[in-house]
N, C-alpha and C. Protein backbone atom coordinates (compact mmCIF):
# COMPACT_ATOMS: atom_id res chain seq x y z
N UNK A 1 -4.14 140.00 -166.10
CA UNK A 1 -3.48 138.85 -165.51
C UNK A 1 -2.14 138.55 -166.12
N UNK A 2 -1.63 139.55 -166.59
CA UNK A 2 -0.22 139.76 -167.41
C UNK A 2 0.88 140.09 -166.55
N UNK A 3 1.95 139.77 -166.41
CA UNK A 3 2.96 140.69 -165.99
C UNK A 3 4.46 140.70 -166.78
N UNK A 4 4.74 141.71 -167.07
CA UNK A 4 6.23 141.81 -168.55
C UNK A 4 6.93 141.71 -167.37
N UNK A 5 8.07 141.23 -167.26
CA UNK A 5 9.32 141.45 -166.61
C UNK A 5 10.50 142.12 -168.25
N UNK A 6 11.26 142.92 -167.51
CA UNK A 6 12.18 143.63 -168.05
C UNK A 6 13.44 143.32 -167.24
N UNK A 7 14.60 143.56 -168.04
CA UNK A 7 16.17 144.07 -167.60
C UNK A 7 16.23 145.23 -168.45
N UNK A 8 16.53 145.97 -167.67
CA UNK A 8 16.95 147.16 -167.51
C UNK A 8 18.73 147.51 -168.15
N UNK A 9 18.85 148.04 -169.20
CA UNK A 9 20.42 147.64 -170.24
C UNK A 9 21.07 148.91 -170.39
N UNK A 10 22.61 149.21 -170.12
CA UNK A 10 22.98 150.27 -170.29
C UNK A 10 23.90 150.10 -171.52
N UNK A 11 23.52 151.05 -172.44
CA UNK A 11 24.44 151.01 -173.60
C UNK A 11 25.20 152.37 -174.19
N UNK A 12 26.17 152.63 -174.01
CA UNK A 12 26.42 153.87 -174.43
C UNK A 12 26.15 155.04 -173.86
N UNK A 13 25.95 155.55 -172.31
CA UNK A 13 25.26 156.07 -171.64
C UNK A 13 24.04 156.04 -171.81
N UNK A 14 23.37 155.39 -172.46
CA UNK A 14 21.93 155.02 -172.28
C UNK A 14 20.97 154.16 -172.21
N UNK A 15 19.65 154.24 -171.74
CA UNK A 15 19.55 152.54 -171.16
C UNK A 15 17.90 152.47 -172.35
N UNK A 16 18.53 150.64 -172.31
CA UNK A 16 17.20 150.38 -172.80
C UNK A 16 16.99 149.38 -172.33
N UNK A 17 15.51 148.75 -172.70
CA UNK A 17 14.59 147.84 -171.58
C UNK A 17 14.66 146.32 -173.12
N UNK A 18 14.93 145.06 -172.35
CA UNK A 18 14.65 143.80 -173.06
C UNK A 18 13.62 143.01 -172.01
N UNK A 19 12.59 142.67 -172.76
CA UNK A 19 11.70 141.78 -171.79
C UNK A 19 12.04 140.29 -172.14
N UNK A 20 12.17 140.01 -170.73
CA UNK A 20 12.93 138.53 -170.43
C UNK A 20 12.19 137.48 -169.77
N UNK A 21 10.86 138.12 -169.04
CA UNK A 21 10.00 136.70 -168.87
C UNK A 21 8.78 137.51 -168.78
N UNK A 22 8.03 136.69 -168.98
CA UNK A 22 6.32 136.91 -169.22
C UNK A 22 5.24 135.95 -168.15
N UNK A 23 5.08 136.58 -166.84
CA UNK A 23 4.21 135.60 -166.11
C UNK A 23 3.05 136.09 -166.07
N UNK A 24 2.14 134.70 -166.13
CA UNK A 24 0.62 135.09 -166.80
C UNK A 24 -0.26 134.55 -165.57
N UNK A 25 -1.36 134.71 -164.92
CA UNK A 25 -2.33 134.00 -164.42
C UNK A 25 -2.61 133.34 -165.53
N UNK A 26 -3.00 131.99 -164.69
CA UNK A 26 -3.79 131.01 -165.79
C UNK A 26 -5.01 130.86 -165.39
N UNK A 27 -5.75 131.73 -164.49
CA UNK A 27 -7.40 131.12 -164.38
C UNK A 27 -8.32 132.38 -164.22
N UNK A 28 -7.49 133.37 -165.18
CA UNK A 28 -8.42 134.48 -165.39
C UNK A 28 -9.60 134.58 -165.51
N UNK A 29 -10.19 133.71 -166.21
CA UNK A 29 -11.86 133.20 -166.52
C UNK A 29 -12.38 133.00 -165.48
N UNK A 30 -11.92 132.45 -164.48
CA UNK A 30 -12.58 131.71 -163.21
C UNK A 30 -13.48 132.51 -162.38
N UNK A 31 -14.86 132.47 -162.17
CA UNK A 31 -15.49 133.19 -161.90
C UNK A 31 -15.58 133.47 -159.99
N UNK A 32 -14.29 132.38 -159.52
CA UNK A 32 -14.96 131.81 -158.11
C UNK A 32 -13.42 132.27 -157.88
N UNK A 33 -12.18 132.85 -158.76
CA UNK A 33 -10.93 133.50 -158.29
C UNK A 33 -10.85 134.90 -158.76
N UNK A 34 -10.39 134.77 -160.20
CA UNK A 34 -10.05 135.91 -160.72
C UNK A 34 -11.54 137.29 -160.73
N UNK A 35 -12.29 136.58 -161.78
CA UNK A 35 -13.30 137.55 -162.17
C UNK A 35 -14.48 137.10 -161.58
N UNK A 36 -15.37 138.50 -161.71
CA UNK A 36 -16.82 138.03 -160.96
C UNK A 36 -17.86 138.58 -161.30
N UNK A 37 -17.88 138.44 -162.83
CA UNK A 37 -18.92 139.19 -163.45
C UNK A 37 -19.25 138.18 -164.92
N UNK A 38 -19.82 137.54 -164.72
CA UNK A 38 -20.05 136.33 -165.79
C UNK A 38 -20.76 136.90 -167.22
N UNK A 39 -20.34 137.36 -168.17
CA UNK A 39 -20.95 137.45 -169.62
C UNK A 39 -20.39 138.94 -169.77
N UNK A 40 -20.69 140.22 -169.03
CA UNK A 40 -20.33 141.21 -169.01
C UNK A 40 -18.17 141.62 -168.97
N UNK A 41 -18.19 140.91 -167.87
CA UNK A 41 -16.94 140.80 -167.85
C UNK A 41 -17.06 142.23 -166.73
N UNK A 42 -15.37 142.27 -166.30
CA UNK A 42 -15.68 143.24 -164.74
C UNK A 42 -14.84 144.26 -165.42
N UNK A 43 -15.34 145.11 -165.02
CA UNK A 43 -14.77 146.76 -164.84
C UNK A 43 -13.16 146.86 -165.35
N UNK A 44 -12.56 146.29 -164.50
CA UNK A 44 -11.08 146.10 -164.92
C UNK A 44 -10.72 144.73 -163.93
N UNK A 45 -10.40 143.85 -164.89
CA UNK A 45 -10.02 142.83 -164.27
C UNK A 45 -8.62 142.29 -164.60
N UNK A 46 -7.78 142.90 -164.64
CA UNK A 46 -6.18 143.63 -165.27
C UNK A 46 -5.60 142.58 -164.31
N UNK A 47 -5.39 143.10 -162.99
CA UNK A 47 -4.86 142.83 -161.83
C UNK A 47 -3.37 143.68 -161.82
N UNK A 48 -2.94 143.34 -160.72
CA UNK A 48 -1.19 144.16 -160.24
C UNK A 48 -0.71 143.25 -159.63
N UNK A 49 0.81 143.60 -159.96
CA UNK A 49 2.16 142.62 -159.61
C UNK A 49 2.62 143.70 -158.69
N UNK A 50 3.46 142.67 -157.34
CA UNK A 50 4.19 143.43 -157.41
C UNK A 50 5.00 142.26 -156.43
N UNK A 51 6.67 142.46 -156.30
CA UNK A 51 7.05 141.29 -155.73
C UNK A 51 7.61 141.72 -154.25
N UNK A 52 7.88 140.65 -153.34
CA UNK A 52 8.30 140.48 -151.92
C UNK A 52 9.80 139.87 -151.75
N UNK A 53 10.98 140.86 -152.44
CA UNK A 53 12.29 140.52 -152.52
C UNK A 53 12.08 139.53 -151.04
N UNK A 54 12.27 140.05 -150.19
CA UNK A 54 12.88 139.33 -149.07
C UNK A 54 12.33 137.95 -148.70
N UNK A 55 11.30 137.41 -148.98
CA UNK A 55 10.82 136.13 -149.03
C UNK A 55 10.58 135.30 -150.38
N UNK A 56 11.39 136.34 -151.34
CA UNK A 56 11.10 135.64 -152.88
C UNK A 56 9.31 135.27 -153.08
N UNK A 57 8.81 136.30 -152.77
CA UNK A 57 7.26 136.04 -153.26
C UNK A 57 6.84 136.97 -154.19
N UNK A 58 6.08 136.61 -155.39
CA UNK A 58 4.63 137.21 -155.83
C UNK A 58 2.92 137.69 -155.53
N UNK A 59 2.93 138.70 -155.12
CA UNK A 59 1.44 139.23 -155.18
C UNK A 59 0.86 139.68 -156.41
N UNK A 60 -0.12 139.54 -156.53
CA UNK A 60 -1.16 139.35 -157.59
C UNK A 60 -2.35 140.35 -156.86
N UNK A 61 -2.57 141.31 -157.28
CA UNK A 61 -4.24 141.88 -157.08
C UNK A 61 -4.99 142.53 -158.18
N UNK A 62 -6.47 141.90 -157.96
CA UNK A 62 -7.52 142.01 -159.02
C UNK A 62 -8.64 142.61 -158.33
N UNK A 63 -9.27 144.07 -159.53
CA UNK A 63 -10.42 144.09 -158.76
C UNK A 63 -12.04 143.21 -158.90
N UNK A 64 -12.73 142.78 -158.13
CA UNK A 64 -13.92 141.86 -158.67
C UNK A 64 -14.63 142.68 -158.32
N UNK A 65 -15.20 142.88 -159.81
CA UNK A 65 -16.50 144.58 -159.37
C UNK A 65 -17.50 143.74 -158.73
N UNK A 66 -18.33 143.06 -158.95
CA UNK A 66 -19.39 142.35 -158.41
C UNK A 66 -19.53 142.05 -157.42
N UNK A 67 -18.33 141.91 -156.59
CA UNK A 67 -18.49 141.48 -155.01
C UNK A 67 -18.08 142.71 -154.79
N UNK A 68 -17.64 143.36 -155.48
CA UNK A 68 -16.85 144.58 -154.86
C UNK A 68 -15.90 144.49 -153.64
N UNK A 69 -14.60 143.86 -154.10
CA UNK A 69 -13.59 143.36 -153.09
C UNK A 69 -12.42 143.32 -154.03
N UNK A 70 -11.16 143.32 -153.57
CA UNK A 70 -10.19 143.65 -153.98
C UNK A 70 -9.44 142.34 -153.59
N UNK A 71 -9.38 141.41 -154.53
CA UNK A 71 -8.54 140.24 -154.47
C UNK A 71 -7.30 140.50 -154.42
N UNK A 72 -6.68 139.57 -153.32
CA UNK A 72 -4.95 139.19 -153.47
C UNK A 72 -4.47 137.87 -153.16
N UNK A 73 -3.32 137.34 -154.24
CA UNK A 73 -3.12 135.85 -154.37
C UNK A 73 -1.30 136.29 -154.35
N UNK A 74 -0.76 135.02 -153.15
CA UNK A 74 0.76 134.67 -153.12
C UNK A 74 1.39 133.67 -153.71
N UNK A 75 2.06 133.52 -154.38
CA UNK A 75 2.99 132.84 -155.33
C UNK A 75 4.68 132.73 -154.50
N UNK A 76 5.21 131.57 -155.07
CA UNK A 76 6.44 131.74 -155.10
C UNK A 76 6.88 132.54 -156.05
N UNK A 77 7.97 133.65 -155.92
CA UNK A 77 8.44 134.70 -157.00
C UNK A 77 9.38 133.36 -158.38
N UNK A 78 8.58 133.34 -159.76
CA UNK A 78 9.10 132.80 -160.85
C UNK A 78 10.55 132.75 -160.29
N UNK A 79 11.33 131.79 -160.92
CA UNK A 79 13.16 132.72 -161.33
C UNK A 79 12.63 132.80 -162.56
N UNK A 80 13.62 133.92 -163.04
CA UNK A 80 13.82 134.42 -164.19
C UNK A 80 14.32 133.23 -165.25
N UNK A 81 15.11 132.61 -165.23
CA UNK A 81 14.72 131.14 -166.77
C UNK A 81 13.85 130.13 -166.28
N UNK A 82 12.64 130.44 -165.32
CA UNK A 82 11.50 129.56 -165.38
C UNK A 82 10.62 129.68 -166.53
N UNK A 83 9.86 128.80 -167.01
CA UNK A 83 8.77 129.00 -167.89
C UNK A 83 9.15 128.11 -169.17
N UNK A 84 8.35 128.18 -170.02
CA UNK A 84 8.66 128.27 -171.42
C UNK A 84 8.39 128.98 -172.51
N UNK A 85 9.71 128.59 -173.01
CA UNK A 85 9.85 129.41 -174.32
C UNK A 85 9.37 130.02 -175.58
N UNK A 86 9.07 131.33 -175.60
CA UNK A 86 7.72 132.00 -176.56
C UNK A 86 8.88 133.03 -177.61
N UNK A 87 8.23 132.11 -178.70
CA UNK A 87 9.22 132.27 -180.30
C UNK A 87 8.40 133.98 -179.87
N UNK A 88 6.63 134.32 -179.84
CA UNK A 88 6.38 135.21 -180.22
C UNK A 88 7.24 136.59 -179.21
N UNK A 89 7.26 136.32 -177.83
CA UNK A 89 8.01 137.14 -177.32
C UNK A 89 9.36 136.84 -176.82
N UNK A 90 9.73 136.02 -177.83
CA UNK A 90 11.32 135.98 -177.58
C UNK A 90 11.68 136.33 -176.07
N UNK A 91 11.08 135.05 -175.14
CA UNK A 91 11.72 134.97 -173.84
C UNK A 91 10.43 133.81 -172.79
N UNK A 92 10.86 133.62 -171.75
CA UNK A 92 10.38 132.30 -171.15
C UNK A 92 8.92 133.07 -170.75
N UNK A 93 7.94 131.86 -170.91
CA UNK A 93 6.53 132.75 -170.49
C UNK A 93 6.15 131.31 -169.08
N UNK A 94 5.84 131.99 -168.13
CA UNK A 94 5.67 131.16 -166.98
C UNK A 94 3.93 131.35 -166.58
N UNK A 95 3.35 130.73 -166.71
CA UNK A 95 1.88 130.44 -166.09
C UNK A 95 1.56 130.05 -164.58
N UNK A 96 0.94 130.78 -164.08
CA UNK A 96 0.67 130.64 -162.69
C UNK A 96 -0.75 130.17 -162.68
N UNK A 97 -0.60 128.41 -162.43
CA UNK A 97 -2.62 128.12 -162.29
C UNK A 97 -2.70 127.95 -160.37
N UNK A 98 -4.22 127.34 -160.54
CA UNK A 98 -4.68 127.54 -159.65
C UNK A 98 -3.79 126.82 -158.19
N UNK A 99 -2.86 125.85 -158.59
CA UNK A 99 -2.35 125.13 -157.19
C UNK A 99 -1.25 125.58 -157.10
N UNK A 100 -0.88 126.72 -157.67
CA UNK A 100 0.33 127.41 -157.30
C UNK A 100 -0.35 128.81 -156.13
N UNK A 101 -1.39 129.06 -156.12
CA UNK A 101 -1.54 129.84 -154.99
C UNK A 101 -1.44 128.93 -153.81
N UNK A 102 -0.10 130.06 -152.83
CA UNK A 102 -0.04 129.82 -151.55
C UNK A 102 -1.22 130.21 -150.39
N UNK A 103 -1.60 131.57 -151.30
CA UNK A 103 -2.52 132.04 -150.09
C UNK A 103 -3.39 132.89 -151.23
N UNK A 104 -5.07 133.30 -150.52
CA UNK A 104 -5.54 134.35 -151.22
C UNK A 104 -6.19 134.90 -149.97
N UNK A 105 -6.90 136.09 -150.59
CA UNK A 105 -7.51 137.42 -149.39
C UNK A 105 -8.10 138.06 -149.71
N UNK A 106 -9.11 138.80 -149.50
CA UNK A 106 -9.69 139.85 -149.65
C UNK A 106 -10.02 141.55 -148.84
N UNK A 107 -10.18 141.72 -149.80
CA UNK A 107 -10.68 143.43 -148.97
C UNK A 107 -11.41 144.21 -149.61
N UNK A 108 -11.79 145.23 -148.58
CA UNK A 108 -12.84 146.34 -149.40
C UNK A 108 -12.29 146.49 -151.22
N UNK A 109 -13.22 146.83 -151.86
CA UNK A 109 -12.41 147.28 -153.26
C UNK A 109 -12.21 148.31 -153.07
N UNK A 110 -11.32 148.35 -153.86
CA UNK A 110 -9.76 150.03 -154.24
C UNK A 110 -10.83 150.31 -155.60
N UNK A 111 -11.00 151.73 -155.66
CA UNK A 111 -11.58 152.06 -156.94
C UNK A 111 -10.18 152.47 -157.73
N UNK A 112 -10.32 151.58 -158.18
CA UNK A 112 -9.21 152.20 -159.68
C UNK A 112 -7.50 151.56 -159.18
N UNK A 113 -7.13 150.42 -159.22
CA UNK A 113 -5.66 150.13 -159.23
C UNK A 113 -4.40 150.73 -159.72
N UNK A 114 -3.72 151.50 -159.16
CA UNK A 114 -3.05 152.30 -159.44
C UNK A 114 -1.72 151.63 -159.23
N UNK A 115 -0.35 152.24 -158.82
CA UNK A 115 1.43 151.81 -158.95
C UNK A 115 1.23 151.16 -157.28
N UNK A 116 2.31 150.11 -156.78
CA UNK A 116 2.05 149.30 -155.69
C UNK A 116 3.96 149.16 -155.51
N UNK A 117 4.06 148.94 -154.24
CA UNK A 117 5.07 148.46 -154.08
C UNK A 117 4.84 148.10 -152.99
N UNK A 118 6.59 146.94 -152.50
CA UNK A 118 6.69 146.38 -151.19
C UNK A 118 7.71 146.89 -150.43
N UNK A 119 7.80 147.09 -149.05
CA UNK A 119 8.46 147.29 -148.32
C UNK A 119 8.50 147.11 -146.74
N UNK A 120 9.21 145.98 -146.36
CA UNK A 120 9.08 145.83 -145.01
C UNK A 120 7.77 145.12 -144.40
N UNK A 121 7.25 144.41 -145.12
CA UNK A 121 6.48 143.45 -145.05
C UNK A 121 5.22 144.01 -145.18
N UNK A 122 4.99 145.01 -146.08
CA UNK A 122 3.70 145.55 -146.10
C UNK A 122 3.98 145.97 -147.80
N UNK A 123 2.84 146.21 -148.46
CA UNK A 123 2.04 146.11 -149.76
C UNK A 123 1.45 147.92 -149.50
N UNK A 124 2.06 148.64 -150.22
CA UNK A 124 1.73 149.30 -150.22
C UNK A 124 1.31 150.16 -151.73
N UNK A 125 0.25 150.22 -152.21
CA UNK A 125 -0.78 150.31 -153.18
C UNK A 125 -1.39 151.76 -153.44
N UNK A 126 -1.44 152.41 -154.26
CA UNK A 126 -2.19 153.11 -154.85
C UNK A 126 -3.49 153.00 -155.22
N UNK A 127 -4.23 153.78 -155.19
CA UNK A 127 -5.95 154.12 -156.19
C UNK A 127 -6.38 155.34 -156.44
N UNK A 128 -7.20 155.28 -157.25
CA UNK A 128 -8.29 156.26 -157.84
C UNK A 128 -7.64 157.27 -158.98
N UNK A 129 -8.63 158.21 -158.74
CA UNK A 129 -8.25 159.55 -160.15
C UNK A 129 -8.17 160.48 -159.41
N UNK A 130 -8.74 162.08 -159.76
CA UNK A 130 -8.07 163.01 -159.19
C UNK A 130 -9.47 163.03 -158.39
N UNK A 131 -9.41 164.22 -157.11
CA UNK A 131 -10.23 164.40 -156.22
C UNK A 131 -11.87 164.67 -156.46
N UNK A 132 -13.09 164.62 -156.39
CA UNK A 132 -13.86 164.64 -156.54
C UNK A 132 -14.70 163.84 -157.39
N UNK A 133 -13.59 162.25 -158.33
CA UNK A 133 -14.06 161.96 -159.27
C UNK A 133 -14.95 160.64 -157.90
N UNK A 134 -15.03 159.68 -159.07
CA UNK A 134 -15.82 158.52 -158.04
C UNK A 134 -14.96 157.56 -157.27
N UNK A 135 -13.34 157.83 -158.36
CA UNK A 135 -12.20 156.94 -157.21
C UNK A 135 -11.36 158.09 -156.91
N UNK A 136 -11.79 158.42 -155.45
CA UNK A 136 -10.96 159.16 -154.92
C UNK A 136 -9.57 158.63 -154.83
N UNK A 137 -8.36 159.76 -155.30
CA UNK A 137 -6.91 159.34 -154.91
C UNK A 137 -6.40 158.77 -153.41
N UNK A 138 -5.90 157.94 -153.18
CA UNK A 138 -5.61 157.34 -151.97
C UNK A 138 -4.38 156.31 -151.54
N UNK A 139 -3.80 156.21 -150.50
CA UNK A 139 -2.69 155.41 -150.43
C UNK A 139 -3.50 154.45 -149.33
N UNK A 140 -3.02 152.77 -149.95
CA UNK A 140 -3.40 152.13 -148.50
C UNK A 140 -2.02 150.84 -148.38
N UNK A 141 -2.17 151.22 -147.40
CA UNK A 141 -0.84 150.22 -146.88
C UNK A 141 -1.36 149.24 -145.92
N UNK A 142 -0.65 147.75 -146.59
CA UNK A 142 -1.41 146.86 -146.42
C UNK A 142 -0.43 145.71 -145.43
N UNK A 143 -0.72 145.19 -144.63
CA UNK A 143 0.34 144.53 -143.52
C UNK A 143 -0.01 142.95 -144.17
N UNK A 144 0.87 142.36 -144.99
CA UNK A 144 0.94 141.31 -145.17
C UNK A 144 1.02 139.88 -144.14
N UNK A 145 1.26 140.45 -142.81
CA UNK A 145 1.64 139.39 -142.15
C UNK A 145 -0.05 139.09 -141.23
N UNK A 146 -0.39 140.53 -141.08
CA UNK A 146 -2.19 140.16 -140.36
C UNK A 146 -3.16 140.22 -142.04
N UNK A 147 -2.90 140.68 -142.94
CA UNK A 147 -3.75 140.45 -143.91
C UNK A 147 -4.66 141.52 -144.02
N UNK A 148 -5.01 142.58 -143.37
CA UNK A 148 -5.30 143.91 -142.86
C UNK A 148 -4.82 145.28 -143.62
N UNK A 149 -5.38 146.06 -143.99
CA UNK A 149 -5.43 147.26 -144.54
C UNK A 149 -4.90 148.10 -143.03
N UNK A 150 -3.75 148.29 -142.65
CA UNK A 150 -3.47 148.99 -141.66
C UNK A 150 -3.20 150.47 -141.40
N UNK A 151 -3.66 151.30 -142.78
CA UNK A 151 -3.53 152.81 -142.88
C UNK A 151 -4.26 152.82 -144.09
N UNK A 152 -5.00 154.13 -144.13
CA UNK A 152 -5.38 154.09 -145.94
C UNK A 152 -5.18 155.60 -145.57
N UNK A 153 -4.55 156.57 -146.25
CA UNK A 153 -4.23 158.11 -146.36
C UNK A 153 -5.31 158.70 -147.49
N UNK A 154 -6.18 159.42 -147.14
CA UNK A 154 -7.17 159.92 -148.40
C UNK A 154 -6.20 160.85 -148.92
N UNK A 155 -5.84 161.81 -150.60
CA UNK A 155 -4.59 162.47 -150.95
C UNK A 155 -5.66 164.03 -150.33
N UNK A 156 -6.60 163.99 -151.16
CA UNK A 156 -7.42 165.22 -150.38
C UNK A 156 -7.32 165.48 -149.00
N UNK A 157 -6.91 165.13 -148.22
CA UNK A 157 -7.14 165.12 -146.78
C UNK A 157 -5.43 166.25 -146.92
N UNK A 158 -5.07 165.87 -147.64
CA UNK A 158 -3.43 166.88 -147.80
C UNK A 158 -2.82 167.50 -148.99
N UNK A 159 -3.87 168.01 -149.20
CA UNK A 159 -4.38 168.50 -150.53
C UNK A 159 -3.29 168.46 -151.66
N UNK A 160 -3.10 167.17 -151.75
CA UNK A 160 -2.85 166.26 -153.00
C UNK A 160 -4.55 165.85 -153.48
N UNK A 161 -4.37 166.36 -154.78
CA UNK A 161 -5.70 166.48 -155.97
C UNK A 161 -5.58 165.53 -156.82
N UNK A 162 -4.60 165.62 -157.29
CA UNK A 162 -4.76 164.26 -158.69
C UNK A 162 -4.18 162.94 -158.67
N UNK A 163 -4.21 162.28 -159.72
CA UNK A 163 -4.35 160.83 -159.59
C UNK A 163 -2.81 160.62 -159.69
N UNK A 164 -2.65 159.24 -158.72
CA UNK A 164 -1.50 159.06 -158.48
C UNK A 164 -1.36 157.91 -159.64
N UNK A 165 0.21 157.65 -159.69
CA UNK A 165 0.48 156.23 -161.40
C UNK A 165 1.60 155.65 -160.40
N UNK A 166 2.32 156.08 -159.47
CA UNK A 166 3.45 154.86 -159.25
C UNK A 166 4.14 155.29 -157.59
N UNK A 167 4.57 154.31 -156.99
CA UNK A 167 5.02 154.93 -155.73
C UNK A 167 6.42 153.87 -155.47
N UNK A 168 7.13 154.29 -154.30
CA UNK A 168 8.37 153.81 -154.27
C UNK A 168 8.86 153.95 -153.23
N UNK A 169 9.21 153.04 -151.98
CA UNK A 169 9.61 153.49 -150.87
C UNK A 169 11.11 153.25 -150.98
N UNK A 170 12.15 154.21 -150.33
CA UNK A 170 13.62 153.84 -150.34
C UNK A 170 13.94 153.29 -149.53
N UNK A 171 15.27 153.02 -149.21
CA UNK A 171 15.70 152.15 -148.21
C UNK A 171 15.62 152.65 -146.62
N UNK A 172 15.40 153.71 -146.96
CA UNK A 172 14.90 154.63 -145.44
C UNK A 172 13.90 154.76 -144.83
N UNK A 173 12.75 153.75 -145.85
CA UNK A 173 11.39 154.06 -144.64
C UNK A 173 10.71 154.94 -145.81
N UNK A 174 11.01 155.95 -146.59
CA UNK A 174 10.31 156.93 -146.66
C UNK A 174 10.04 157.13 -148.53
């Protein structure tokens, strides 16, 4: 329920990273949002960021092993000097509780949360490990505006085998 924000710094032909805000869920515990596994604690209950430049929004997704569903929560996107100020990470830490969700949702669970991005009004997400394990590798692209899983690509089906870590659509669609 973490997310580092970074700037990205060029010095000398080379770049280095300063983290400049720190936005946190604040109701990680919550057994009826975030998590859904009371004493044990869930599988991975991490969650993923990822943001919606064009409407200035935040998505949030967590998996809840127990229901076995794949939570997602909308935020207004922080600004960057929102929050307050953390001596320990030297930069603004912003908390997101419960009446700051605009919206939440669900869906089948994604085995294994993998790299996510946005583009064009769809959420498009990564999962699993490499082929044959128990989270098959997979792309699912997700239509934010019906709330709907509107493609899921199995990688085996095109014999892409191993586990995917990050994805990125350009300004072209592709």
């Amino acid at each position: 329920g973490t997310c580092c924000v970074y700037r990205l710094l060029e010095e000398n032909g080379s770049f280095k990273t300063k983290l400049v805000q720190v936005i946190k869920i604040g109701f990680v515990d919550d057994l009826t949002l975030w998590k859904s596994m009371e004493g044990t604690g869930d599988y991975l209950p991490y969650g993923n960021f990822v943001i919606d430049n064009d409407n200035m929004k935040l998505y949030s997704f967590v998996l809840r092993d127990y229901t076995r569903t794949t939570r997602f929560f909308k935020f207004d996107l922080p600004k960057i000097d929102n929050g307050i100020y953390n001596e320990e990470y030297d930069c603004n830490v912003v908390t997101l509780n419960k009446e700051d969700i605009e919206d939440m949702f669900d869906f089948e669970h994604f085995e294994i949360i993998q790299g996510c991005c946005y583009y064009d009004g769809n959420i498009y997400a990564l999962q699993g490990f490499n082929t044959g394990s128990y989270a098959e590798p997979a792309l699912r692209i997700i239509d934010l505006s019906t709330k709907t899983i509107k493609q899921t690509h199995w990688f085996a089906d095109i014999n892409l085998n191993e586990e995917p870590e990050m994805i990125s659509v350009d300004s072209n669609g592709v």
